[in-house]
PDB file of N, CA and C in Angstrom:
ATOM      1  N   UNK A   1     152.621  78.658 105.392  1.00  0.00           N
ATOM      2  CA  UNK A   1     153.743  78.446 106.280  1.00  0.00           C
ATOM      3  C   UNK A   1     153.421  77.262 107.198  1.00  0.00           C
ATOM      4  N   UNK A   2     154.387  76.446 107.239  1.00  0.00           N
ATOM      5  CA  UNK A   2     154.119  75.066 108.431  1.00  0.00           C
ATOM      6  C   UNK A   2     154.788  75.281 109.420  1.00  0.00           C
ATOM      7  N   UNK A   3     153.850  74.632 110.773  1.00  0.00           N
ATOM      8  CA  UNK A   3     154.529  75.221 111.783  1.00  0.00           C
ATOM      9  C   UNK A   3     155.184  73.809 112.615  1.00  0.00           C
ATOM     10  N   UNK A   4     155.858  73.485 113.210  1.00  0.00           N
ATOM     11  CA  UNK A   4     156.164  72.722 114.053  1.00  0.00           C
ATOM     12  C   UNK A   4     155.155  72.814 115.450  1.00  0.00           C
ATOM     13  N   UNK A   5     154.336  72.414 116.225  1.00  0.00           N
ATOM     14  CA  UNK A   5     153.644  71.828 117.165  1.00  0.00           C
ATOM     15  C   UNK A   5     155.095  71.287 118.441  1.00  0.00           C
ATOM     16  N   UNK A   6     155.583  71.981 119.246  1.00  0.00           N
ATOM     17  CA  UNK A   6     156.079  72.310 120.024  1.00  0.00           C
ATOM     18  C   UNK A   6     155.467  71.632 121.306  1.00  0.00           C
ATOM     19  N   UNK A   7     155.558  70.214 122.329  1.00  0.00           N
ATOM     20  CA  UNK A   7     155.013  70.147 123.649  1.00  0.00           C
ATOM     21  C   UNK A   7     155.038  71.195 124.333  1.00  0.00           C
ATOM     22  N   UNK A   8     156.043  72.641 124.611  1.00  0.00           N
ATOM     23  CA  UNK A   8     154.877  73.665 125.355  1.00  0.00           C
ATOM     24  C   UNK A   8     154.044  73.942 124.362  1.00  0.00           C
ATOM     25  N   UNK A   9     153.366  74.382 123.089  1.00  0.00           N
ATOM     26  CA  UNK A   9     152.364  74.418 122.937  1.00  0.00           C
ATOM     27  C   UNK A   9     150.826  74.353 123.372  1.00  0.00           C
ATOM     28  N   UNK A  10     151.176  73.062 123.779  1.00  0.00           N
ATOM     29  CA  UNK A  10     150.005  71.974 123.932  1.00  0.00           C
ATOM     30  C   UNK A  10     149.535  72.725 125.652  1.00  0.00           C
ATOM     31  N   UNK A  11     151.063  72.541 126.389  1.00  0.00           N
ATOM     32  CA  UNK A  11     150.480  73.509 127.673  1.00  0.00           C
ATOM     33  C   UNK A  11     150.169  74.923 127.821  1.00  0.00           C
ATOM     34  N   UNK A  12     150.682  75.944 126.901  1.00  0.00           N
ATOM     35  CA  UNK A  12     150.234  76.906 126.736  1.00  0.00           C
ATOM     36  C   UNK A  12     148.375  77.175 126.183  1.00  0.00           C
ATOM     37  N   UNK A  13     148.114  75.931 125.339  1.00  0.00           N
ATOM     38  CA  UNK A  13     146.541  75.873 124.892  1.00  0.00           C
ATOM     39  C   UNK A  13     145.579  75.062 125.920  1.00  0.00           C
ATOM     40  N   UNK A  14     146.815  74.331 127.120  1.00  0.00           N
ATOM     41  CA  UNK A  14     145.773  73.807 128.009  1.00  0.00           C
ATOM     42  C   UNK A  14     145.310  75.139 129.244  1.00  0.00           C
ATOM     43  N   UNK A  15     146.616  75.943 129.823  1.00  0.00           N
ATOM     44  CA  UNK A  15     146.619  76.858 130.439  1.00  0.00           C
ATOM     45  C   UNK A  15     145.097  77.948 129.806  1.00  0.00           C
ATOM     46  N   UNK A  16     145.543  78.512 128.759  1.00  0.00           N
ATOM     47  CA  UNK A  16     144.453  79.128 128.108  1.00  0.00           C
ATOM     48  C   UNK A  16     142.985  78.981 128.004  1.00  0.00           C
ATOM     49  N   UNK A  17     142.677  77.013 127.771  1.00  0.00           N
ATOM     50  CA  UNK A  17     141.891  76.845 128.333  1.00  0.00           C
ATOM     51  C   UNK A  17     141.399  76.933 129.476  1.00  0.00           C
ATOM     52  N   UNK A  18     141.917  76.890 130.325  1.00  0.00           N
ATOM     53  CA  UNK A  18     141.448  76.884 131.694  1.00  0.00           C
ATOM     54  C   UNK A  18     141.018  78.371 132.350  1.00  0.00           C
ATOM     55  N   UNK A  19     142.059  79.434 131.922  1.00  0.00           N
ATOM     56  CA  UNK A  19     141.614  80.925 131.796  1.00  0.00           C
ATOM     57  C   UNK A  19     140.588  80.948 130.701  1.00  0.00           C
ATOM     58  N   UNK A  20     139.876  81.082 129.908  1.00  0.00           N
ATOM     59  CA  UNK A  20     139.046  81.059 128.959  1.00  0.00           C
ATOM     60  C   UNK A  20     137.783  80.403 130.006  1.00  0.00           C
ATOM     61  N   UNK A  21     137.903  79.210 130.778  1.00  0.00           N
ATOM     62  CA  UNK A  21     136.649  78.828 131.400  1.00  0.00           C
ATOM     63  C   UNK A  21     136.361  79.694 132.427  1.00  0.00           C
ATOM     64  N   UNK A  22     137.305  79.979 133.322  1.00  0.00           N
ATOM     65  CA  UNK A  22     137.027  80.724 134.428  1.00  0.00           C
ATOM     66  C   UNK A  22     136.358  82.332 134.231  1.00  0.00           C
ATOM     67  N   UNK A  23     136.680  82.815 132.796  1.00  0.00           N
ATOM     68  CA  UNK A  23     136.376  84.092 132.209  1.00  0.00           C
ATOM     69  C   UNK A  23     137.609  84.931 132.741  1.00  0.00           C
ATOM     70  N   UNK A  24     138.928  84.314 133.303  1.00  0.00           N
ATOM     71  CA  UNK A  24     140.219  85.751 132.927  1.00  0.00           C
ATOM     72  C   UNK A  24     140.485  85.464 131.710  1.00  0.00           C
ATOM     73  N   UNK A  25     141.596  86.759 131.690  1.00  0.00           N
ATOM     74  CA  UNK A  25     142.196  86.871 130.073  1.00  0.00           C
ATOM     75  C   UNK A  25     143.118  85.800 130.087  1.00  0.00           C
ATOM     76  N   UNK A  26     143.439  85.092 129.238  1.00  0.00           N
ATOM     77  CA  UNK A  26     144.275  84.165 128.284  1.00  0.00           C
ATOM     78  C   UNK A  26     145.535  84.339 128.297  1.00  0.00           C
ATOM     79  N   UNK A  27     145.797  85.632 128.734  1.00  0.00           N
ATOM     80  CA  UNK A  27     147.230  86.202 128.416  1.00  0.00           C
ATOM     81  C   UNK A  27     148.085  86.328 127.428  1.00  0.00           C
ATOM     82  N   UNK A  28     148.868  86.373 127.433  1.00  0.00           N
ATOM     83  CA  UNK A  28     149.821  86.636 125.784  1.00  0.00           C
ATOM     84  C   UNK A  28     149.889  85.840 125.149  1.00  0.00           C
ATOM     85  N   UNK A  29     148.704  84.396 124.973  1.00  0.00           N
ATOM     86  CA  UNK A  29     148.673  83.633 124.277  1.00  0.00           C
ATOM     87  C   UNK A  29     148.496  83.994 122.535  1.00  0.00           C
ATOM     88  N   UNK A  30     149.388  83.536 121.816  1.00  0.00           N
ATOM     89  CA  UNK A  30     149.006  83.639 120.128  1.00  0.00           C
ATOM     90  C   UNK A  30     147.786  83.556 120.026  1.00  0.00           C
ATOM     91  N   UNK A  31     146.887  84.244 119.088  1.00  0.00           N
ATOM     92  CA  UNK A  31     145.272  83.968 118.157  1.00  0.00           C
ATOM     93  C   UNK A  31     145.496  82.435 118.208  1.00  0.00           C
ATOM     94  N   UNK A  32     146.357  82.205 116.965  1.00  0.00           N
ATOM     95  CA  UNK A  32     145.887  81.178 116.768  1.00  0.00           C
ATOM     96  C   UNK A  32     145.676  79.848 117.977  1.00  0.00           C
ATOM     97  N   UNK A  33     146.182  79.625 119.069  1.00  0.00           N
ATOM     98  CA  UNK A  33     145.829  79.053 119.914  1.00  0.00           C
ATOM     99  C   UNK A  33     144.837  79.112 121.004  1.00  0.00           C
ATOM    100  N   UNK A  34     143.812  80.254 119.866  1.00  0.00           N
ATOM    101  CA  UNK A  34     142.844  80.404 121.156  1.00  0.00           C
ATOM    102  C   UNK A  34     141.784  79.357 121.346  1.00  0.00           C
ATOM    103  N   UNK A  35     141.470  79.031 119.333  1.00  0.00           N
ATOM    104  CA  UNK A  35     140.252  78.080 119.365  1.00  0.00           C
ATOM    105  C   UNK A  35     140.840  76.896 120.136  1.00  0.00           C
ATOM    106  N   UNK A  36     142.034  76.444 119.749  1.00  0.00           N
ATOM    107  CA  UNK A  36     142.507  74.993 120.860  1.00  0.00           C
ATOM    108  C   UNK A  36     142.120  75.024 122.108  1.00  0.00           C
ATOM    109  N   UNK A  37     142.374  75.903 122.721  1.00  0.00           N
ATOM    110  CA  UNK A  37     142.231  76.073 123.650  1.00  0.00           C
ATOM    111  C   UNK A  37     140.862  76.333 124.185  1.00  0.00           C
ATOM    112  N   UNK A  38     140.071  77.157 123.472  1.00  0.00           N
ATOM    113  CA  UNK A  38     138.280  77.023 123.727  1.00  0.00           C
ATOM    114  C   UNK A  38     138.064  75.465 123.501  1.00  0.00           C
ATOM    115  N   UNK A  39     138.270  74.408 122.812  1.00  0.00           N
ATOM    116  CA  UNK A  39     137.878  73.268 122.356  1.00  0.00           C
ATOM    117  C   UNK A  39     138.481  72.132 123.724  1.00  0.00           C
ATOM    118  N   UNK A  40     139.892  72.692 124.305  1.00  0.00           N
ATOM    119  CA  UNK A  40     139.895  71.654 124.969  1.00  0.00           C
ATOM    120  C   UNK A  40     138.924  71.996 126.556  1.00  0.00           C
ATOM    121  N   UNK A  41     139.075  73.573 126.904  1.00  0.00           N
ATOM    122  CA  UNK A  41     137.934  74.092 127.486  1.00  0.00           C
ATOM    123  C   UNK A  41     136.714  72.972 127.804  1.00  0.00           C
ATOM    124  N   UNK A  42     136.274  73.143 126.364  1.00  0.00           N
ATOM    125  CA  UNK A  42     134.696  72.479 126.156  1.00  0.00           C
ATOM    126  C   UNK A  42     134.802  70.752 126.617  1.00  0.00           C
ATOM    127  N   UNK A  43     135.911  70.384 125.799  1.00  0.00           N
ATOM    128  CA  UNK A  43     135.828  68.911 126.106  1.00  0.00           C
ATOM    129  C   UNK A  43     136.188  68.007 127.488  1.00  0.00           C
ATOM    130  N   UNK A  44     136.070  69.156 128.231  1.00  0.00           N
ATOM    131  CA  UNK A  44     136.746  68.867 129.624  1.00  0.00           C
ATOM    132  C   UNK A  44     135.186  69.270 130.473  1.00  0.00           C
ATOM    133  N   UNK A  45     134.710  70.207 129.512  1.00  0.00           N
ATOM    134  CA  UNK A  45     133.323  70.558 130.606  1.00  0.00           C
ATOM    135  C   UNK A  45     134.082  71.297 131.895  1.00  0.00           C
ATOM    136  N   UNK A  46     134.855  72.486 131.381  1.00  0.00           N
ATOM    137  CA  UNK A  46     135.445  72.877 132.662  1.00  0.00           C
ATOM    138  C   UNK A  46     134.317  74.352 132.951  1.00  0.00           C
ATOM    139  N   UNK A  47     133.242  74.588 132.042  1.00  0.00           N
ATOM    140  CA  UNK A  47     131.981  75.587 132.050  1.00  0.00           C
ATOM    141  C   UNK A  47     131.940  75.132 131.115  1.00  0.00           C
ATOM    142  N   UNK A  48     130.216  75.897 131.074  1.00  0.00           N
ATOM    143  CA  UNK A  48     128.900  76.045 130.262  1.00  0.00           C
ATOM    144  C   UNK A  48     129.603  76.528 129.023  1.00  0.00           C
ATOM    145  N   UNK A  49     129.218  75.808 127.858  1.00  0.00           N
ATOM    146  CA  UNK A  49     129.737  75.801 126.396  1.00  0.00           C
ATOM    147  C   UNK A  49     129.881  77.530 126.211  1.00  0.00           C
ATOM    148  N   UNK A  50     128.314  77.971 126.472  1.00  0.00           N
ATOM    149  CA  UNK A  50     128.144  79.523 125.835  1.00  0.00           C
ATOM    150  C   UNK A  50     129.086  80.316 126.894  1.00  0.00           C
ATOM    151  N   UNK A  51     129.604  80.245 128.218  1.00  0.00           N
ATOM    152  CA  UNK A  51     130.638  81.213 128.727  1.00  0.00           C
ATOM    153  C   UNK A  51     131.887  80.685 128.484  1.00  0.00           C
ATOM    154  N   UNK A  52     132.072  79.501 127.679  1.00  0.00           N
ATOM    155  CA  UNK A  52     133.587  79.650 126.914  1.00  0.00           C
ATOM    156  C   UNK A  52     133.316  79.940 125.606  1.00  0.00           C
ATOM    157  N   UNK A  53     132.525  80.225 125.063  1.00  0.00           N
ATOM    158  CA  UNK A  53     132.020  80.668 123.640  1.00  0.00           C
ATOM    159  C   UNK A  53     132.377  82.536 124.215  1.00  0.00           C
ATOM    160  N   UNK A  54     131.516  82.780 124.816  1.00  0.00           N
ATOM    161  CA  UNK A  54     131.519  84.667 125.456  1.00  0.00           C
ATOM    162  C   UNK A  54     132.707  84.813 125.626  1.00  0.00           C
ATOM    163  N   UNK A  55     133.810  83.932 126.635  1.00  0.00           N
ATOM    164  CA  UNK A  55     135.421  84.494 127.025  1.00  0.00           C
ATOM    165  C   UNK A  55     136.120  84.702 126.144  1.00  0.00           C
ATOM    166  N   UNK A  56     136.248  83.650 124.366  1.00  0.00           N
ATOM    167  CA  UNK A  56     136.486  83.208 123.434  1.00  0.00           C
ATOM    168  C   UNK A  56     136.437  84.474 123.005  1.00  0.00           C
ATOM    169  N   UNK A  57     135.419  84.843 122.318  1.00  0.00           N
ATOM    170  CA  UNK A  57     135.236  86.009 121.860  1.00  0.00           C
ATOM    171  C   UNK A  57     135.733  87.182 122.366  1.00  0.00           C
ATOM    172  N   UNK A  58     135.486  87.511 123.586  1.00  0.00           N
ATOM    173  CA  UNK A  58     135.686  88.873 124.549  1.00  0.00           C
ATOM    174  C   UNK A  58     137.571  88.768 124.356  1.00  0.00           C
ATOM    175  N   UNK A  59     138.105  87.395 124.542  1.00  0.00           N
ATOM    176  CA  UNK A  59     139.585  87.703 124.455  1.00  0.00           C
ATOM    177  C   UNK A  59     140.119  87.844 123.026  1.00  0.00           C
ATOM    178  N   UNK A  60     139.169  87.363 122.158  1.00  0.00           N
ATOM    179  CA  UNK A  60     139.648  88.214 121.070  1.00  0.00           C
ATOM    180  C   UNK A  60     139.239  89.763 120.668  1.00  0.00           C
ATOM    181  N   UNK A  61     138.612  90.605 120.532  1.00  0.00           N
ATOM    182  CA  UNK A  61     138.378  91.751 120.440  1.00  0.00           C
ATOM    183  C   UNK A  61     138.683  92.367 121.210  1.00  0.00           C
ATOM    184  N   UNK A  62     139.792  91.722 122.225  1.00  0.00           N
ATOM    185  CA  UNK A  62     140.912  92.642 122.754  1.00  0.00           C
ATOM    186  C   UNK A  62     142.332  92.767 122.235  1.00  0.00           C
ATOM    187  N   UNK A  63     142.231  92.005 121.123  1.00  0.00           N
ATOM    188  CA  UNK A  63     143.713  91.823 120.754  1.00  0.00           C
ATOM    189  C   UNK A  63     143.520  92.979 119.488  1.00  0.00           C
TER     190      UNK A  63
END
């Protein structure tokens, strides 16, 4: 299935990132926009790789 890439998207995976660094939940963000969102996380250096790697994880095995 192809998806269209939507500009909120992009702010919904920046938002996410930014919850993902701080360690809250992500919120009702889709799966699939979680890794985007860990990646832009990382490339911003907004935290330490391994506690957006830990939030990453922890907000998925809540879904």
């Amino acid at each position: 299935e192809v998806m269209v890439f939507k500009p909120q998207y992009q702010q919904m995976i920046q938002e996410a990132g930014e919850r993902l660094a701080t360690g809250n939940d992500p919120g009702i963000v889709p799966e699939r926009f979680l890794i985007p969102a860990s990646r832009w996380a990382l490339d911003r250096r907004l935290a330490p790789p391994g506690d957006i790697t830990k939030n990453f994880y922890r907000s998925l095995t809540r879904r």
